[in-house]
Each structure stands twice: as structure tokens, then as C-alpha cells.
N, C-alpha and C. Protein backbone atom coordinates (compact mmCIF):
# COMPACT_ATOMS: atom_id res chain seq x y z
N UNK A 1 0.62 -3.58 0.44
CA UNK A 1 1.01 -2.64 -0.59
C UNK A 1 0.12 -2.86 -1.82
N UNK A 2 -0.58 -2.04 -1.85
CA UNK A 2 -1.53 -2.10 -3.16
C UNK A 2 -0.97 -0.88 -4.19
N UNK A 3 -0.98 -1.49 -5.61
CA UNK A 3 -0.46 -0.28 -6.43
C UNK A 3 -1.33 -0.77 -7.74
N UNK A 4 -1.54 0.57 -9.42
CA UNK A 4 -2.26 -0.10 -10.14
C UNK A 4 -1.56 0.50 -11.01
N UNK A 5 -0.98 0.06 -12.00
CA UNK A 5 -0.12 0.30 -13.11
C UNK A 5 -0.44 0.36 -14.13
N UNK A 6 -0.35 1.39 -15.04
CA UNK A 6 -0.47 1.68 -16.66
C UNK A 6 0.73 0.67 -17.40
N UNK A 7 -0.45 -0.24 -18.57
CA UNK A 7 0.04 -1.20 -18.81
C UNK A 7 0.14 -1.10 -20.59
N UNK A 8 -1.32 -0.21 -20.88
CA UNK A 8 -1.43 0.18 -22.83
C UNK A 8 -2.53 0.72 -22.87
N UNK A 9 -2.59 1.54 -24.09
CA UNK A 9 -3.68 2.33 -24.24
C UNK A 9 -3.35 2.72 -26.09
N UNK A 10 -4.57 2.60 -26.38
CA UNK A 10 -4.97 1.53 -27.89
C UNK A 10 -6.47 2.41 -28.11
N UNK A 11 -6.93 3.62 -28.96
CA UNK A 11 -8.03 3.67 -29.43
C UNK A 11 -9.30 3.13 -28.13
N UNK A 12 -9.37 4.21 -27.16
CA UNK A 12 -9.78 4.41 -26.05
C UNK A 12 -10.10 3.22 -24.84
N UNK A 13 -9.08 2.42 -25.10
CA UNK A 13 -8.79 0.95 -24.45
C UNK A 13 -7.77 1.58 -23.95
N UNK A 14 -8.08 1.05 -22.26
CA UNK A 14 -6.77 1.16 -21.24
C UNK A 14 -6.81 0.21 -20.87
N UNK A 15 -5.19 -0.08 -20.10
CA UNK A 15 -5.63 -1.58 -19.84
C UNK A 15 -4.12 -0.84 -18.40
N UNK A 16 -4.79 -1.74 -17.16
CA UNK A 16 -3.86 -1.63 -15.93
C UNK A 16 -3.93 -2.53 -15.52
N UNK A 17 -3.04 -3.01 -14.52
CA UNK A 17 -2.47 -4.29 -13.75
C UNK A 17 -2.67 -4.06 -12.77
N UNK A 18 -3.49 -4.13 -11.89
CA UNK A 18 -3.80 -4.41 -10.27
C UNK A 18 -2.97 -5.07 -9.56
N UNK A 19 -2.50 -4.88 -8.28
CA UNK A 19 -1.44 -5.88 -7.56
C UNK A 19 -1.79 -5.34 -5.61
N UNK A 20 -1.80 -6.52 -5.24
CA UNK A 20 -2.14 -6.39 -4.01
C UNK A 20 -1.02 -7.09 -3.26
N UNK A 21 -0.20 -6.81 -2.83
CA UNK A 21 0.52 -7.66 -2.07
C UNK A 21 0.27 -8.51 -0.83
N UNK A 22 -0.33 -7.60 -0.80
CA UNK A 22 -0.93 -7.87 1.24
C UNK A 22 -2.18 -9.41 1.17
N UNK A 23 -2.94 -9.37 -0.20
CA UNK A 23 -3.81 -10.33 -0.25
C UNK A 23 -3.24 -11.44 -1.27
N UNK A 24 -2.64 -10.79 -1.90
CA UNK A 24 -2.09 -11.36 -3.28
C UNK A 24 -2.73 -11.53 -4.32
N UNK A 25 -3.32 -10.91 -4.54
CA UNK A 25 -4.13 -10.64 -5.53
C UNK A 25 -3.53 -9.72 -6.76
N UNK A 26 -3.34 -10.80 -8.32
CA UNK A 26 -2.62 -9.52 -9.14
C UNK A 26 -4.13 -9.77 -10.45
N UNK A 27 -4.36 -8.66 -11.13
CA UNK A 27 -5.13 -9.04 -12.22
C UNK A 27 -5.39 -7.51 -13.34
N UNK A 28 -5.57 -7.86 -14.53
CA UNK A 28 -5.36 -6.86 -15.67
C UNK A 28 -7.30 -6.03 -15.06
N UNK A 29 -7.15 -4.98 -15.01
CA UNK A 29 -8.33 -3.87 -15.23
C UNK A 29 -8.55 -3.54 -17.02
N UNK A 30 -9.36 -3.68 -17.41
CA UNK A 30 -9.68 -2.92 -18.81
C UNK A 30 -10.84 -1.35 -18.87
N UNK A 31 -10.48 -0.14 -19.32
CA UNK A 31 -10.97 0.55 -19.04
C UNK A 31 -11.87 1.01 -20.42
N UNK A 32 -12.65 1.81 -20.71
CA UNK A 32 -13.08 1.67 -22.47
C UNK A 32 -14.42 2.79 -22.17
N UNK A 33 -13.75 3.44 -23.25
CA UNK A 33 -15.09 5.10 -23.08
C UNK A 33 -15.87 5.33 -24.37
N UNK A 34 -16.84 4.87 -24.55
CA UNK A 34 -17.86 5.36 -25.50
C UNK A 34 -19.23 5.76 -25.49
N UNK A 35 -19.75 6.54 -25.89
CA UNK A 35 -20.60 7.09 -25.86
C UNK A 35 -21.13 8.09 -24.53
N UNK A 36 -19.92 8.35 -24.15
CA UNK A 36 -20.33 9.16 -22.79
C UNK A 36 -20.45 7.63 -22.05
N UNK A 37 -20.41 6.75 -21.72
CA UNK A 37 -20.27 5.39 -21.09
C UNK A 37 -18.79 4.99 -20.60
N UNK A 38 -18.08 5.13 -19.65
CA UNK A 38 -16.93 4.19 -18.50
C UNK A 38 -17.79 3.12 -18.34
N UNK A 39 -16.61 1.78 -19.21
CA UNK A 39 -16.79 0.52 -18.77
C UNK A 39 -15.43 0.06 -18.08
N UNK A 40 -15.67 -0.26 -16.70
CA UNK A 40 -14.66 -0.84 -16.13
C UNK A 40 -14.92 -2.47 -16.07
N UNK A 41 -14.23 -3.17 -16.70
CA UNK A 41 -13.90 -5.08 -16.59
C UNK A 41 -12.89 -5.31 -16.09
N UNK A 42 -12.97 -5.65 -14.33
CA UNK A 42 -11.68 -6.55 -13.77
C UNK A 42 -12.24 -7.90 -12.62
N UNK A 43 -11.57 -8.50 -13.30
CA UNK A 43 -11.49 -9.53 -12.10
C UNK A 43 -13.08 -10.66 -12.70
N UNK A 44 -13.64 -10.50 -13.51
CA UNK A 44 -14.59 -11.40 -13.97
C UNK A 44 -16.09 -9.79 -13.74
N UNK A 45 -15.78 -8.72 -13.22
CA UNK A 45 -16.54 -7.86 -13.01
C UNK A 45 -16.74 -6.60 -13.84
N UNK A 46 -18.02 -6.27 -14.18
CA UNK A 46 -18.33 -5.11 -14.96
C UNK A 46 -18.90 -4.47 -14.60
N UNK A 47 -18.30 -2.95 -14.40
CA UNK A 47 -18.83 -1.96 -14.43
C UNK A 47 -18.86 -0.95 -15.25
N UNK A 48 -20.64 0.18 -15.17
CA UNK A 48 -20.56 0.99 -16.24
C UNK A 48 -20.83 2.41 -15.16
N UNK A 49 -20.32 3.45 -16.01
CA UNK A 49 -20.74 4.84 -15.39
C UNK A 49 -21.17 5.76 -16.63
N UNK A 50 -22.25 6.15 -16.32
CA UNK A 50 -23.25 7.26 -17.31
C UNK A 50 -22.07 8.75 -17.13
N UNK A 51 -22.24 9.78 -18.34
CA UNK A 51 -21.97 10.76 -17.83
C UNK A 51 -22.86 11.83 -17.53
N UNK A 52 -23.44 12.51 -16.65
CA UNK A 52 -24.84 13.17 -16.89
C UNK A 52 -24.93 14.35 -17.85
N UNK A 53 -23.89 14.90 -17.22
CA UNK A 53 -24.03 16.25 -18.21
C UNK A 53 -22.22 16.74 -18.93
């Protein structure tokens, strides 16, 4: 059972809770939009997404 939960959202900071049951794996996602830029930080990992147009 994997599910990802809305946890706060703060001046374009999201923040969700990841939970995996099956592996057990639980950990906070941070989400954050500027400049036309998605930065996703979970788990010690960063990712970015451009927007093109």
C-alpha cells in the first residue's frame, strides 16, 4: 500500500509524507516552484523540472 499525503503548504513550499507499507519506507517530499523551475527534495534526492513554454 503506497499512499502520499498533503502535509503544508507555506508561500509555494509543499511539503508531503510518502509511506510505503509494503517496503516500509515513510519520508517527507518537499515540493517548491520558482521561476518556472519544480524542485522536488525527497529521500536525500533532488530533482528539477524546466517549464518550456
Amino acid at each position: 500500500n503506497i499512499k502520499e499525503s498533503f502535509l503544508y503548504e507555506k508561500n509555494g513550499l509543499v511539503q508531503t509524507e510518502y509511506e510505503d507499507n509494503i517496503n516500509n519506507v515513510k519520508f517527507i517530499t518537499e515540493y517548491r516552484l520558482e521561476d518556472n523551475i519544480l524542485t522536488k527534495e525527497a529521500n536525500g534526492m533532488l530533482q528539477q523540472f524546466t517549464k518550456l513554454n
